[in-house]
C-alpha atoms as a PDB file:
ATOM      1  CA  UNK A   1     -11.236  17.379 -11.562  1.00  0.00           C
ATOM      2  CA  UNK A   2      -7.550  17.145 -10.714  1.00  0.00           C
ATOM      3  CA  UNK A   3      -5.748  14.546 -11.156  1.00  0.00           C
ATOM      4  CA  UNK A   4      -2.502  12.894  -9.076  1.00  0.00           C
ATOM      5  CA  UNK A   5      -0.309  10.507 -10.288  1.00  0.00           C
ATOM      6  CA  UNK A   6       2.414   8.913  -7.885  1.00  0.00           C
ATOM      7  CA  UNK A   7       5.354   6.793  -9.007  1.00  0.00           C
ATOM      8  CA  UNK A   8       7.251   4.410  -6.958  1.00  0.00           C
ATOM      9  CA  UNK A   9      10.509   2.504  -7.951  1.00  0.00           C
ATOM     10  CA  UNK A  10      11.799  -0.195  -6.650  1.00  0.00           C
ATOM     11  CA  UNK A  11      15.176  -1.839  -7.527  1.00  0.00           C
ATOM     12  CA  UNK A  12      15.786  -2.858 -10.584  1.00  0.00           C
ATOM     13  CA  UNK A  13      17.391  -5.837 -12.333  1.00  0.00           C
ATOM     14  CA  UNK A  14      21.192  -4.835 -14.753  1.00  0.00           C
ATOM     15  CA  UNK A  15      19.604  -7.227 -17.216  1.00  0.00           C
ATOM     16  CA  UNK A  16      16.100  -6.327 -17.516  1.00  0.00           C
ATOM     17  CA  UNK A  17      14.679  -5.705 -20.939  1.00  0.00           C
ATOM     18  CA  UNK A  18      11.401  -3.737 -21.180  1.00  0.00           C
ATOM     19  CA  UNK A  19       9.148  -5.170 -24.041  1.00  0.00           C
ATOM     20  CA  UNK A  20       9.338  -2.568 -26.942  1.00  0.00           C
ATOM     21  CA  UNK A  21       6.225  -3.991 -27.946  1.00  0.00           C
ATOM     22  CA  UNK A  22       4.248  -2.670 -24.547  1.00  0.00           C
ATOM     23  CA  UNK A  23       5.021   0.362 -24.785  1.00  0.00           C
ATOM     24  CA  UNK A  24       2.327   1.768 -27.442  1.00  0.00           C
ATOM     25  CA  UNK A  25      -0.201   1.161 -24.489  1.00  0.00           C
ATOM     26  CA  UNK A  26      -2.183  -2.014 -23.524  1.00  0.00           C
ATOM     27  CA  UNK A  27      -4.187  -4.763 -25.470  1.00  0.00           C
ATOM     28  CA  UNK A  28      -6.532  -7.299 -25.033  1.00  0.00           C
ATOM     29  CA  UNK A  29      -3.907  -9.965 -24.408  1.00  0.00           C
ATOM     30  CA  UNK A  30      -3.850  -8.544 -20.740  1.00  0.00           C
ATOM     31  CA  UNK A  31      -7.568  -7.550 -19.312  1.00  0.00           C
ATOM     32  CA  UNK A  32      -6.802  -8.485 -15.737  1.00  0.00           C
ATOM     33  CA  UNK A  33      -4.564  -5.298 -15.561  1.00  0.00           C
ATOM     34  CA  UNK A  34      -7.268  -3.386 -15.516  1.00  0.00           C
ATOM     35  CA  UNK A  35      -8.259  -3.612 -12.555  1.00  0.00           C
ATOM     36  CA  UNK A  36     -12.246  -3.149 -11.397  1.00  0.00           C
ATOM     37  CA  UNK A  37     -11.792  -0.818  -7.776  1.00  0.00           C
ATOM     38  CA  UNK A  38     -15.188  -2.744  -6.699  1.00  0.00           C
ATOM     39  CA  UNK A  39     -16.441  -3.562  -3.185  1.00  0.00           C
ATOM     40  CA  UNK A  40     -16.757  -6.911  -4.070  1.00  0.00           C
ATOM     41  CA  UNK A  41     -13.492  -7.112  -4.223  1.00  0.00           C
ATOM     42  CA  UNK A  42     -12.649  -5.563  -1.031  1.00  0.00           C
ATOM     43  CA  UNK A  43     -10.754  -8.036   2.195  1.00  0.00           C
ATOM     44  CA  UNK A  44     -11.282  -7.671   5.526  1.00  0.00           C
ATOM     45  CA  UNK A  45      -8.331  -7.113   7.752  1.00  0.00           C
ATOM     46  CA  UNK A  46      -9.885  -6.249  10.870  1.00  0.00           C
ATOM     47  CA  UNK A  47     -11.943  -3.549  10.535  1.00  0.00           C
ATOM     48  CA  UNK A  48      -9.623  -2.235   7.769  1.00  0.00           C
ATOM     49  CA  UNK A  49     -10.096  -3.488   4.381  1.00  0.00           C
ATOM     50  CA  UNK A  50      -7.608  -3.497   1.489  1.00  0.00           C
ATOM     51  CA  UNK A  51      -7.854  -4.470  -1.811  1.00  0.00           C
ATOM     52  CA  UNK A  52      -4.936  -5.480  -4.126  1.00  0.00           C
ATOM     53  CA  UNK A  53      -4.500  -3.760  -7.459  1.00  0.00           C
ATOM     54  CA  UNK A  54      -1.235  -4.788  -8.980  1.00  0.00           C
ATOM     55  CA  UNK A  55       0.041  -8.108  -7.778  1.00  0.00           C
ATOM     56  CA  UNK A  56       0.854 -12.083  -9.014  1.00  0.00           C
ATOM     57  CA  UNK A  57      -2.669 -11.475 -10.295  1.00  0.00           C
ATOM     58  CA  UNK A  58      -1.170  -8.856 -13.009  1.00  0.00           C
ATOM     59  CA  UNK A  59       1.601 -10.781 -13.799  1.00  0.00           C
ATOM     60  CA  UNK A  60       3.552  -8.645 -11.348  1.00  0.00           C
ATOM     61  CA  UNK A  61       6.263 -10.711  -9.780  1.00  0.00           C
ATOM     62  CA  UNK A  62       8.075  -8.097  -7.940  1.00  0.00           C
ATOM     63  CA  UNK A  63       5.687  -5.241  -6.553  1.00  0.00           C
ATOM     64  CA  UNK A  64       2.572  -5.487  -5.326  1.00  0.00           C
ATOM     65  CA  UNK A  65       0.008  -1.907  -4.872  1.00  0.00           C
ATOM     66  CA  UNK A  66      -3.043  -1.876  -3.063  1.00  0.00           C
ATOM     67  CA  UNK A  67      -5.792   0.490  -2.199  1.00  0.00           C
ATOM     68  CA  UNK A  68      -7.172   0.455   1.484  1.00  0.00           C
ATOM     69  CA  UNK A  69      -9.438   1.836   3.995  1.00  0.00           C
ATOM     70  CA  UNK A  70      -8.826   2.703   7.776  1.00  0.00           C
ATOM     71  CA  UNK A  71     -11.590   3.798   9.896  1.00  0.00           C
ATOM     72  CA  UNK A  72     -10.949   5.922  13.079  1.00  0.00           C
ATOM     73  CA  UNK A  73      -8.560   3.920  14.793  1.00  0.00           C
ATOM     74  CA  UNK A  74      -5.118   3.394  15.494  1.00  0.00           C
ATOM     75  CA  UNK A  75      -3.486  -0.029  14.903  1.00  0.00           C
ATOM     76  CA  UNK A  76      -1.137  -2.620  17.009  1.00  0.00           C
ATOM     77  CA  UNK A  77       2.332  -2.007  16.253  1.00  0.00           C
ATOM     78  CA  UNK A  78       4.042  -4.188  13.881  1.00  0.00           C
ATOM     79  CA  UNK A  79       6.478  -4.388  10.880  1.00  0.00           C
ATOM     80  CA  UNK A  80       6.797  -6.093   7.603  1.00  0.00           C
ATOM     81  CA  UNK A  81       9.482  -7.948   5.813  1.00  0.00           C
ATOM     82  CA  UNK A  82       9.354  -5.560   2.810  1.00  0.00           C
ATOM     83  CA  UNK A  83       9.777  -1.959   2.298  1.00  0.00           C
ATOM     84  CA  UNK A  84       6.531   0.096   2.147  1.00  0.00           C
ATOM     85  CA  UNK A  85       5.125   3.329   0.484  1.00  0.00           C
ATOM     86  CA  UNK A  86       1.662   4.708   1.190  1.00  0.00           C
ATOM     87  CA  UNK A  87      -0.157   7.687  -0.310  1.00  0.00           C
ATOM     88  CA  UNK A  88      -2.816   9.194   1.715  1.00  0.00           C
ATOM     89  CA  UNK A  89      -5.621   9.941  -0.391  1.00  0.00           C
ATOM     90  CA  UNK A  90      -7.914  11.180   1.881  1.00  0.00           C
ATOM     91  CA  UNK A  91      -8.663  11.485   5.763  1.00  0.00           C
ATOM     92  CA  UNK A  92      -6.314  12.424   8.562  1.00  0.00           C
ATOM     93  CA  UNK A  93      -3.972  10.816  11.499  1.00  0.00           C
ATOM     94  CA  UNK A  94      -0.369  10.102  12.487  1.00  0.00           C
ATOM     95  CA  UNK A  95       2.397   8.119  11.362  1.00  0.00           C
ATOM     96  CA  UNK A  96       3.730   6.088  14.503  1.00  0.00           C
ATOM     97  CA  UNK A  97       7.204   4.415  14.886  1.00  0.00           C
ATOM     98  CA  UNK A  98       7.890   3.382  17.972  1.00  0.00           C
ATOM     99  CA  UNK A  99       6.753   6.187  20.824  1.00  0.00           C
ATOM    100  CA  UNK A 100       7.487   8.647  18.126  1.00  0.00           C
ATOM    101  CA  UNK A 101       4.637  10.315  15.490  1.00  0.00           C
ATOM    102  CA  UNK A 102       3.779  12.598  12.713  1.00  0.00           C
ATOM    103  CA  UNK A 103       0.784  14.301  11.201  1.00  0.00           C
ATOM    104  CA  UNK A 104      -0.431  13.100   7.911  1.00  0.00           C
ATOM    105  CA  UNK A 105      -2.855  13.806   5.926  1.00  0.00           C
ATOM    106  CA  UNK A 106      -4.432  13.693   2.318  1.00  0.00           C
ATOM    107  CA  UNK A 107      -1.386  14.118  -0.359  1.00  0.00           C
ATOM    108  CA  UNK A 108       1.105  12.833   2.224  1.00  0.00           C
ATOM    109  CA  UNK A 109       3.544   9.926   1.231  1.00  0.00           C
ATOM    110  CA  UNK A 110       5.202   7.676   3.431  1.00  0.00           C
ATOM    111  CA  UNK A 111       8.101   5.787   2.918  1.00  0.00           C
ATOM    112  CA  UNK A 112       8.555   2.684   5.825  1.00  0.00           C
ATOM    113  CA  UNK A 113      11.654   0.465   5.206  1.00  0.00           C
ATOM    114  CA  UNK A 114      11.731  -3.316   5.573  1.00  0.00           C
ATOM    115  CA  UNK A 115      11.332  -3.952   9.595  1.00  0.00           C
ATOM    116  CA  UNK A 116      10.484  -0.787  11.011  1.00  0.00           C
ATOM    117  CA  UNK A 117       8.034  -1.180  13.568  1.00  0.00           C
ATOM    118  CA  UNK A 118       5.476   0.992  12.875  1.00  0.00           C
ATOM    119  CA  UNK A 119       1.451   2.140  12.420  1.00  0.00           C
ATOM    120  CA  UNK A 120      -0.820   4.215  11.062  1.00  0.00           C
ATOM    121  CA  UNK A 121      -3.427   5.568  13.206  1.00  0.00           C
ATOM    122  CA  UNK A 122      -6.501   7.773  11.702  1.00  0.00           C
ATOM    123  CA  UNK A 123      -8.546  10.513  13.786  1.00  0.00           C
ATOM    124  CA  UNK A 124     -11.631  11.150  11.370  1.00  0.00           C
ATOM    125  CA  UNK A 125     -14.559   9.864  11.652  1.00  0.00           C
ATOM    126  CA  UNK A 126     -14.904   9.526   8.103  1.00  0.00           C
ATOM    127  CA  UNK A 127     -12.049   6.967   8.080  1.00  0.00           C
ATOM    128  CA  UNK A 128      -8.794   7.057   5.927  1.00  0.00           C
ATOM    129  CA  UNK A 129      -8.185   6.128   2.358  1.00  0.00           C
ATOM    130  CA  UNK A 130      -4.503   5.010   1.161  1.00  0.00           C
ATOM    131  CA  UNK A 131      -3.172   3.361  -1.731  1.00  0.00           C
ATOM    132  CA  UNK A 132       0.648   1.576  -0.839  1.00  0.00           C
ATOM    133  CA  UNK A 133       3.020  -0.645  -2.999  1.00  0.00           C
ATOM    134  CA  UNK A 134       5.352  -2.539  -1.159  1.00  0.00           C
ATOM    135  CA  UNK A 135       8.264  -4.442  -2.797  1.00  0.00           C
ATOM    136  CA  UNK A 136       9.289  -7.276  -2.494  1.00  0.00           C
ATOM    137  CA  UNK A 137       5.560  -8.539  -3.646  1.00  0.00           C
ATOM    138  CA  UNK A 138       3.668 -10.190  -1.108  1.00  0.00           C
ATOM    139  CA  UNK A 139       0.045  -9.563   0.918  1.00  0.00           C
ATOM    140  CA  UNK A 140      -0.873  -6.214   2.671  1.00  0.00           C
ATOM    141  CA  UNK A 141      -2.245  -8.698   5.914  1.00  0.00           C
ATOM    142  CA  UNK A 142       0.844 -10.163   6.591  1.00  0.00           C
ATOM    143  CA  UNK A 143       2.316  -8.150   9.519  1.00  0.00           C
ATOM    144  CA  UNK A 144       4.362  -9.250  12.415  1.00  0.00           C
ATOM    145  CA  UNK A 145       3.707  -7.812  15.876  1.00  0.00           C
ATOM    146  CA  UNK A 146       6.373  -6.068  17.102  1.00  0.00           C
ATOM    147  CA  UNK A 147       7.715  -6.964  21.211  1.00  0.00           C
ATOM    148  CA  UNK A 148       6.246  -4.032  22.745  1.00  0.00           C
ATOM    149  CA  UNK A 149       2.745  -4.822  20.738  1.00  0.00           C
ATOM    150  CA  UNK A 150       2.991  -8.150  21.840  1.00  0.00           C
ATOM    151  CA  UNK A 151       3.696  -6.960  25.637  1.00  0.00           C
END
């Protein structure tokens, strides 16, 4: 099976030191970041559901990921106060900002910056699967409606 690895990079601190001790891999010091991909541990936004991966809850102060699941839909416009960057894993739609829109699909990224009205509509039946990390950390639910949504 193949596997995909994404990286995203937010800004970074002049003074940070990595821990030259973490880098020989992961102990037993830390088991909440590994993190259990469970329906259990699934929340409801709508009928979308996200789950967070990497957050406050992995002693990640910055950046927070999350996995999520859109089902054939389109949602209300609206925007967020940090910058955004979701990987379609699988499923098919279009990327909306504003009147304007653009096919994605499995294997796309999208980049959204801080305050750009925008949202992501799916036209599968079989529903869209993303993971995004936003920076700075926060929660995937908190959107603001944007004045034509609101309209």
């Amino acid at each position: 099976m193949p596997v995909c690895f994404t990286a995203t990079i937010c800004p970074g601190s002049e003074d940070f030191q990595r821990p030259q001790d973490l880098l020989h891999g992961f102990d037993d010091h830390f088991p909440e970041r590994v993190i259990d991909a469970g329906q259990n541990k699934r929340q409801a936004n709508g009928d979308r559901y996200y789950q967070l991966l990497v957050g406050p809850n992995t002693h990640s102060e910055k950046v927070t990921q999350f996995i999520g699941m859109i089902p054939r839909s389109k949602a209300a416009e609206h925007f967020h106060l940090y910058e955004e960057a979701i990987y379609i894993l699988s499923g098919a739609g279009y990327m909306w900002a504003g009147e304007t829109h653009t096919p994605v699909n499995a294997g796309s990224m999208i980049f959204v910056p801080a305050k750009q009205a925008h949202c992501l509509e799916c036209t599968e039946a079989e529903g869209m699967l993303l993971v995004g990390s936003f920076y700075p950390a926060g929660s995937p639910a908190i959107n603001y409606a944007t004045e034509s949504a609101a309209n």
